[in-house]
N, C-alpha and C. Protein backbone atom coordinates (compact mmCIF):
# COMPACT_ATOMS: atom_id res chain seq x y z
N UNK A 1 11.73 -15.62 -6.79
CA UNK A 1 11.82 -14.20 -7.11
C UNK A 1 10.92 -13.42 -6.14
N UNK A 2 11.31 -12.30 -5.53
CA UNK A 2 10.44 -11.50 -4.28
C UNK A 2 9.52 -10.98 -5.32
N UNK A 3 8.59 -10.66 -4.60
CA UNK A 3 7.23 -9.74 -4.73
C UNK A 3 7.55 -8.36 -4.59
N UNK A 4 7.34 -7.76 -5.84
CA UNK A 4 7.87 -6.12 -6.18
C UNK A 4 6.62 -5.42 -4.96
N UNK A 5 6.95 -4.31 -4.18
CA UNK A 5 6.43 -3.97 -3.41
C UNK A 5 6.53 -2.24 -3.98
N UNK A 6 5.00 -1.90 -3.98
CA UNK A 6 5.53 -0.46 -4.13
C UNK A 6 5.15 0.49 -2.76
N UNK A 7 5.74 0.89 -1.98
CA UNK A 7 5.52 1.83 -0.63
C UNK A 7 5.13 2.75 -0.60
N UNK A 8 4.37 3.93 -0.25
CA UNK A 8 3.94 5.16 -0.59
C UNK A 8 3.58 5.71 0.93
N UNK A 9 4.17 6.60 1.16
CA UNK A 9 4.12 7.40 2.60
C UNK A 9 5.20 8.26 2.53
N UNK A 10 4.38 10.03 3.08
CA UNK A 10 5.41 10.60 3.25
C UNK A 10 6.20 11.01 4.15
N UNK A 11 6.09 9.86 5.24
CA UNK A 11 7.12 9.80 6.43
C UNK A 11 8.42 8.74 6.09
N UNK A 12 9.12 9.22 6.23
CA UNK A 12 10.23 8.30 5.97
C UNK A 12 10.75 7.15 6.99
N UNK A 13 10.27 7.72 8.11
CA UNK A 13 10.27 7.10 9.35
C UNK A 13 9.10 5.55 8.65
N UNK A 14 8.01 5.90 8.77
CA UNK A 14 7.20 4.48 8.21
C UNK A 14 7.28 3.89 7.09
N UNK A 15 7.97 4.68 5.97
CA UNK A 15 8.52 3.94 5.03
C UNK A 15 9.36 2.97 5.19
N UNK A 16 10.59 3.28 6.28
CA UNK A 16 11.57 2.72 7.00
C UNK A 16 10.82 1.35 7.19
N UNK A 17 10.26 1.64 8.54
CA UNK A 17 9.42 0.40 9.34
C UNK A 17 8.80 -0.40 7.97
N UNK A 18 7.92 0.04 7.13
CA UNK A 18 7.37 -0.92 6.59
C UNK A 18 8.39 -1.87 5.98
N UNK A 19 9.06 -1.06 5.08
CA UNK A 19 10.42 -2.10 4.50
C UNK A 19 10.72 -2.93 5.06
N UNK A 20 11.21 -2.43 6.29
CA UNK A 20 12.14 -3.80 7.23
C UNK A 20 11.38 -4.78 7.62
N UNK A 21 9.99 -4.49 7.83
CA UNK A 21 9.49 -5.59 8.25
C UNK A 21 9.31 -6.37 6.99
N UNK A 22 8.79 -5.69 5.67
CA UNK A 22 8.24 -6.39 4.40
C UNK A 22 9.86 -7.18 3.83
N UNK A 23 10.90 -6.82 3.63
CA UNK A 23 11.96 -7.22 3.28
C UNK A 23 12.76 -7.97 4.65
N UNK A 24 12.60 -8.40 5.44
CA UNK A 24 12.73 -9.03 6.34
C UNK A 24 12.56 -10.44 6.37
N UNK A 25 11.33 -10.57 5.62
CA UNK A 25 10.55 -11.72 5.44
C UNK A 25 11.05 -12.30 4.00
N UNK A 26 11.84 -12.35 3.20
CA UNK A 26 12.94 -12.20 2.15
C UNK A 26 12.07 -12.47 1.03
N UNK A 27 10.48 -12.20 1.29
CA UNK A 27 9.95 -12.27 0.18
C UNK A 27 9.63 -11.17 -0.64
N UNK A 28 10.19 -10.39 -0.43
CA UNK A 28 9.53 -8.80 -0.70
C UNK A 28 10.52 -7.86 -0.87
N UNK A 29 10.50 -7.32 -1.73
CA UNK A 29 11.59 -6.56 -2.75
C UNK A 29 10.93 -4.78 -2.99
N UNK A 30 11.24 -3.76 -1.51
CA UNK A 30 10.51 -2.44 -1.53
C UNK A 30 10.69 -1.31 -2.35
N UNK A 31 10.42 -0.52 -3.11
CA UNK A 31 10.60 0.42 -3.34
C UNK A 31 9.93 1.79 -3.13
N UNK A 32 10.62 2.68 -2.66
CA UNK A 32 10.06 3.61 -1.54
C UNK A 32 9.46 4.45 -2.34
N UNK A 33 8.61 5.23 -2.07
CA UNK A 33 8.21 6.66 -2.34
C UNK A 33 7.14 7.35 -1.85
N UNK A 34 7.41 8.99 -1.47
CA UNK A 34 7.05 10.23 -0.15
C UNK A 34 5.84 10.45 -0.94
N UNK A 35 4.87 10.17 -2.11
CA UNK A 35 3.97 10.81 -2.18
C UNK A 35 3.31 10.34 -3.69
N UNK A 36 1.56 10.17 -3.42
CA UNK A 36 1.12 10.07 -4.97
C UNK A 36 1.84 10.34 -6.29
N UNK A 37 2.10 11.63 -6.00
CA UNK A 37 2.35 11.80 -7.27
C UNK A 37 3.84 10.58 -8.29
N UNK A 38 4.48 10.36 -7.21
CA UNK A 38 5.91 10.08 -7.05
C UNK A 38 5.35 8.18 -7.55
N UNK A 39 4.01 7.78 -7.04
CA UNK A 39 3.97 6.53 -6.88
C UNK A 39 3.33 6.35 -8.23
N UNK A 40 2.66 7.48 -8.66
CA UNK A 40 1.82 7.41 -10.69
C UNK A 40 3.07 7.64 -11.32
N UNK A 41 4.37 7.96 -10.96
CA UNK A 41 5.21 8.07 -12.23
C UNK A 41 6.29 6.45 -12.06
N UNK A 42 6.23 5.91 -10.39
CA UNK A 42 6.88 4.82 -10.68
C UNK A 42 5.44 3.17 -10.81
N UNK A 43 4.91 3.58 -11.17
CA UNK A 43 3.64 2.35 -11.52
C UNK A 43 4.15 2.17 -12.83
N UNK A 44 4.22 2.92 -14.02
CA UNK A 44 4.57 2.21 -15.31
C UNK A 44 5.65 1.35 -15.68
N UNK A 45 6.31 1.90 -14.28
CA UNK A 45 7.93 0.95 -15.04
C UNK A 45 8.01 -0.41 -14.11
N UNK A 46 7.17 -0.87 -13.63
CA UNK A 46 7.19 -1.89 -12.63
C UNK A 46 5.85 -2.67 -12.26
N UNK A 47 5.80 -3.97 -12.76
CA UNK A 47 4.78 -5.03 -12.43
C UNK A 47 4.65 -4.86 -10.82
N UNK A 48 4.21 -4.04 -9.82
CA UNK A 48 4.47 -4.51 -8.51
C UNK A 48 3.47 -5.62 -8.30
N UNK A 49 3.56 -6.37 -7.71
CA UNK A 49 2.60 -7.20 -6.91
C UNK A 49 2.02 -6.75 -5.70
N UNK A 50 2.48 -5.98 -5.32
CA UNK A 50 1.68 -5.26 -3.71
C UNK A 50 1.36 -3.57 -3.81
N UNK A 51 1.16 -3.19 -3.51
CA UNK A 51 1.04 -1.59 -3.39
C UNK A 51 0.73 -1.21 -1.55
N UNK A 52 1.46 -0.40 -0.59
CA UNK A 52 1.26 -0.41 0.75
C UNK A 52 1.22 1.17 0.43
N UNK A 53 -0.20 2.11 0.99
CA UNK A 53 0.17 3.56 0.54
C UNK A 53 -0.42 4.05 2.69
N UNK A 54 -0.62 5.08 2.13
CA UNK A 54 -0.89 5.87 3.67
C UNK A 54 -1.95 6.66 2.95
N UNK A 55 -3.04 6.95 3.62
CA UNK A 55 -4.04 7.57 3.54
C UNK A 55 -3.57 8.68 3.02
N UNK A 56 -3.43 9.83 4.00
CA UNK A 56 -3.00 11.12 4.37
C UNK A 56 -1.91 11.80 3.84
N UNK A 57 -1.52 11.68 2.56
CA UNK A 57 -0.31 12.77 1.95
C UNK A 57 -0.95 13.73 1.71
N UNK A 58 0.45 14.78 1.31
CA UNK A 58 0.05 16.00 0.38
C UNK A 58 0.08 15.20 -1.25
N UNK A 59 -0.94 16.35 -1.73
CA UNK A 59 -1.08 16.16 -3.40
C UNK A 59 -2.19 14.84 -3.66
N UNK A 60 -1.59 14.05 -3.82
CA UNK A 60 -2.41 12.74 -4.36
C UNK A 60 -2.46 11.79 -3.17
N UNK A 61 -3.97 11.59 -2.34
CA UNK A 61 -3.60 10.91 -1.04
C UNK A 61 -3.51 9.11 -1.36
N UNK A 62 -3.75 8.65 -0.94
CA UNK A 62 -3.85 6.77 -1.03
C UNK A 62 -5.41 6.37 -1.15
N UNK A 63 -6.20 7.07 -1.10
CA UNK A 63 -7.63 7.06 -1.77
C UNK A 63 -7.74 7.30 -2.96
N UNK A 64 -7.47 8.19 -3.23
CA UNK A 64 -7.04 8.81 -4.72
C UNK A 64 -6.13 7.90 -5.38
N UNK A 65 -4.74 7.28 -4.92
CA UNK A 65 -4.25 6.37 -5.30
C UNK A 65 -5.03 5.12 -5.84
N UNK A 66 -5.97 4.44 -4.56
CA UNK A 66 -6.36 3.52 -4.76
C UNK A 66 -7.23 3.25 -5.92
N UNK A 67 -8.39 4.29 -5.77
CA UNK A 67 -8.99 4.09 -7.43
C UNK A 67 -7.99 4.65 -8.59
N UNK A 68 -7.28 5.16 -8.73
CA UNK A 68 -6.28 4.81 -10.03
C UNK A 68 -5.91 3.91 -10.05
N UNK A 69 -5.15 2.85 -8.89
CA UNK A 69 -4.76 1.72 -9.50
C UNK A 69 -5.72 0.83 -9.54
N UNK A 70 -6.86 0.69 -9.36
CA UNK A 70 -7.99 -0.02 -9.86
C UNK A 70 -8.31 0.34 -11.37
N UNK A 71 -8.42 1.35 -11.80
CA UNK A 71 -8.91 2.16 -13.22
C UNK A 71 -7.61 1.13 -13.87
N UNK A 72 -6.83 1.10 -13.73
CA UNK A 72 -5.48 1.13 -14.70
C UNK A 72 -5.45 -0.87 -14.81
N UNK A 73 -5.67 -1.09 -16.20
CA UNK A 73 -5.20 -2.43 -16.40
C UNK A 73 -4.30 -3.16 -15.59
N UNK A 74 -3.08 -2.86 -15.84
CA UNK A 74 -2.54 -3.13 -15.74
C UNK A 74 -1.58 -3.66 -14.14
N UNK A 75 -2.68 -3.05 -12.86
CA UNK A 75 -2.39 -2.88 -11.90
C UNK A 75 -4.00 -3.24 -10.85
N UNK A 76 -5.30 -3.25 -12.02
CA UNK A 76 -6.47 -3.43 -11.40
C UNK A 76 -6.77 -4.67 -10.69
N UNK A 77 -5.35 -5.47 -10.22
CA UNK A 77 -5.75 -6.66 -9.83
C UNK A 77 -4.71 -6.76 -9.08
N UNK A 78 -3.92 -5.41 -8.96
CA UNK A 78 -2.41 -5.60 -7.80
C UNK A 78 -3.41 -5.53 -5.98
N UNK A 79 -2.79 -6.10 -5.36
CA UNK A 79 -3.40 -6.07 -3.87
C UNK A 79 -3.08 -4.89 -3.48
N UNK A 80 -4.03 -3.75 -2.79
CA UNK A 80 -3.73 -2.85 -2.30
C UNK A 80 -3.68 -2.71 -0.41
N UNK A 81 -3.03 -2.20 0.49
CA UNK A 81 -3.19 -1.83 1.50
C UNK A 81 -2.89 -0.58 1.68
N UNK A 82 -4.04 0.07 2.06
CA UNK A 82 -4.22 1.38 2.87
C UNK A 82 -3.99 1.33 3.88
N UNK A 83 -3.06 2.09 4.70
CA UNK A 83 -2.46 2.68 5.84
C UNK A 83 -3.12 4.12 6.62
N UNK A 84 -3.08 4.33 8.05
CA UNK A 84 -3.54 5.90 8.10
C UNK A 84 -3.35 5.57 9.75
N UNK A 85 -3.32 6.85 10.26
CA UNK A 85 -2.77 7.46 11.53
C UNK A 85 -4.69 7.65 11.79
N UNK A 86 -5.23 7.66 11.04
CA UNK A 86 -6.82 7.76 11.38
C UNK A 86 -7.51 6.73 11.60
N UNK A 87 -7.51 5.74 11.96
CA UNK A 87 -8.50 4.21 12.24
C UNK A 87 -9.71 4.22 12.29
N UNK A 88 -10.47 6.02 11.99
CA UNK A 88 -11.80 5.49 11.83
C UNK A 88 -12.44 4.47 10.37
N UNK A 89 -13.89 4.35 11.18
CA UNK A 89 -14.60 3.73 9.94
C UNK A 89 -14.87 4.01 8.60
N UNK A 90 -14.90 5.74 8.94
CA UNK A 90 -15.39 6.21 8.37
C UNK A 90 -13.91 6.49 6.69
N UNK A 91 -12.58 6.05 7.63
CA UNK A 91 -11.73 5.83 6.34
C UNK A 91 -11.38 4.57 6.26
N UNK A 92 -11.70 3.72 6.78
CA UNK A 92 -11.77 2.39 6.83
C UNK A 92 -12.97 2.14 5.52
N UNK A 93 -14.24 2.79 5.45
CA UNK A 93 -15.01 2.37 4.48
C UNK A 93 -14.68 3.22 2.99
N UNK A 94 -14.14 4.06 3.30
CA UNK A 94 -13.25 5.00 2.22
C UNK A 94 -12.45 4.42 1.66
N UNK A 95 -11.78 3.53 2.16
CA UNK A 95 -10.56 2.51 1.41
C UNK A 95 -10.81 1.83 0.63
N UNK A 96 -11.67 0.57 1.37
CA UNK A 96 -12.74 -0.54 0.87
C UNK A 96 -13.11 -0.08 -0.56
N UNK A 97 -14.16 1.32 0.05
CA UNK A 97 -14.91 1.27 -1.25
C UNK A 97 -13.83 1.83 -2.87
N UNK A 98 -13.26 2.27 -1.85
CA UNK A 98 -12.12 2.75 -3.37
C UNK A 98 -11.16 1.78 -4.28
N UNK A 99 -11.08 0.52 -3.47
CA UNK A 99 -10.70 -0.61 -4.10
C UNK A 99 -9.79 -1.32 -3.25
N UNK A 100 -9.05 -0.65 -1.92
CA UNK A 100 -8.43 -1.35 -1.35
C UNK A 100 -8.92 -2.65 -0.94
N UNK A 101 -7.64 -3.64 -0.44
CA UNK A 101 -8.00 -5.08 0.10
C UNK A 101 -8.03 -5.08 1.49
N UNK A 102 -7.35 -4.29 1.68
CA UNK A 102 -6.89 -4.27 3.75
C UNK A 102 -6.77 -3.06 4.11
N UNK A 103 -6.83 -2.37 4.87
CA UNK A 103 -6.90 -1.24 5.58
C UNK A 103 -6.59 -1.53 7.48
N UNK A 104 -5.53 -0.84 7.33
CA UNK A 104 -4.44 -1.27 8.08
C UNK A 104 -4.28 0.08 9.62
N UNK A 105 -5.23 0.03 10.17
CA UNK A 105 -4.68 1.87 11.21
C UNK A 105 -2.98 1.64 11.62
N UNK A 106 -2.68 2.82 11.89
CA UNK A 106 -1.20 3.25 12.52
C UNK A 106 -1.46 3.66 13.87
N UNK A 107 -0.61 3.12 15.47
CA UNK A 107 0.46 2.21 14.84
C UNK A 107 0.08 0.93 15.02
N UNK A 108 1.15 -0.14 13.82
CA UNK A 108 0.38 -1.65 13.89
C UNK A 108 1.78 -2.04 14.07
N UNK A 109 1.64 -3.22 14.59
CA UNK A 109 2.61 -4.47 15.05
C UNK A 109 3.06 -5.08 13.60
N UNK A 110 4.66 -5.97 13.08
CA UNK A 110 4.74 -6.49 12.40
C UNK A 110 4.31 -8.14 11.92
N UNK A 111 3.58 -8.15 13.02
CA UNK A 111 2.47 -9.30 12.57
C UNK A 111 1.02 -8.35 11.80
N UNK A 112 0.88 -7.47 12.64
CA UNK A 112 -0.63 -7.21 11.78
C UNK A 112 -0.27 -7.12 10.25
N UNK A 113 0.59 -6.25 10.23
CA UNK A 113 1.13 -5.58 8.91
C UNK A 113 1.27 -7.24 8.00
N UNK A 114 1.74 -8.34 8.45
CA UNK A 114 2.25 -9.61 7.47
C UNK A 114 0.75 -9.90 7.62
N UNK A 115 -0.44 -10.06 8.35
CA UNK A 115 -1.60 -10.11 8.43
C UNK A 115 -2.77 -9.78 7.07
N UNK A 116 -2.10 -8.81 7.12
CA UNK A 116 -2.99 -7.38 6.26
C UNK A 116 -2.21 -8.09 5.22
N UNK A 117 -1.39 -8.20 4.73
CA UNK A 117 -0.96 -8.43 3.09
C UNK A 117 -0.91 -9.90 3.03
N UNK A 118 -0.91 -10.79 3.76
CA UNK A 118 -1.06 -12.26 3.60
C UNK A 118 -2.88 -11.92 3.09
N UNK A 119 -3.88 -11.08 4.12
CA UNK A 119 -5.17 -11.25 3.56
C UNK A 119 -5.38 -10.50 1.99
N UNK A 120 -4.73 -9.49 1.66
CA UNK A 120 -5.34 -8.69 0.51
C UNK A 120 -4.59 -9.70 -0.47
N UNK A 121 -3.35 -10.45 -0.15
CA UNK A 121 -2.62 -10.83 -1.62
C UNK A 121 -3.75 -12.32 -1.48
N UNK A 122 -4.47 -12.65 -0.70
CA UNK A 122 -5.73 -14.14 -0.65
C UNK A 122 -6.80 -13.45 -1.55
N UNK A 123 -7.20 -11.87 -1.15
CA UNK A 123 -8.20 -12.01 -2.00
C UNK A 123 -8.11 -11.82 -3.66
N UNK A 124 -6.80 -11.42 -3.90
CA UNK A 124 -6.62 -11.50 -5.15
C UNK A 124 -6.14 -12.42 -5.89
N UNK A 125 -4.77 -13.46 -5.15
CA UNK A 125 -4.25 -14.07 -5.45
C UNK A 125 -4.73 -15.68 -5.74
């Protein structure tokens, strides 16, 4: 059975890319969505096993994401990767400390990307 993947970015263009590469690998089963808010109303109806967000939306960014799905039972132990067009440290340690597992800059190769979630689903899994 694939690994429920939940996607969060509001480029559709990297939503794209991430999918294909994550569902490519036939372990991974994506479901898309442009923005926080969009990703707190599809968390209840779905065990995901992964969560892949992007720093930088409007409304609710992937920091903000990240400590909610830490707060929330039910998800405080799903692997997170943070994404961002910004590669500093300084959101690199923003991730971390908010609960992410991997923190991932844009743009990355589809090895880094299987990289980054082979390491966050080790430290949880």
């Amino acid at each position: 059975m694939p690994t429920q993947v939940l996607l969060v970015d509001d480029s559709r263009a990297m939503r794209n890319y991430v999918a294909s590469i994550l569902e490519g690998e036939g372990e991974y089963e994506v479901d898309q969505v442009e923005n926080g808010f969009d990703a707190l109303r599809a968390l209840p109806r779905t065990g995901y096993g992964l969560i892949v967000t992007d720093i930088n939306m409007p409304d609710i960014n992937g920091i903000e994401l990240a400590k909610f799905v830490r707060k929330t039972p039910r998800h405080e132990h799903t692997p997170v990767i943070v994404i961002s067009t910004d590669g500093s440290e300084v959101d690199r340690t923003r991730a971390l400390a908010a609960g992410a597992n991997a923190f991932l800059p844009k743009p990355f190769t589809p090895e880094e990307l299987l990289d980054a979630v082979s390491a966050a689903k080790g430290v949880l899994g």
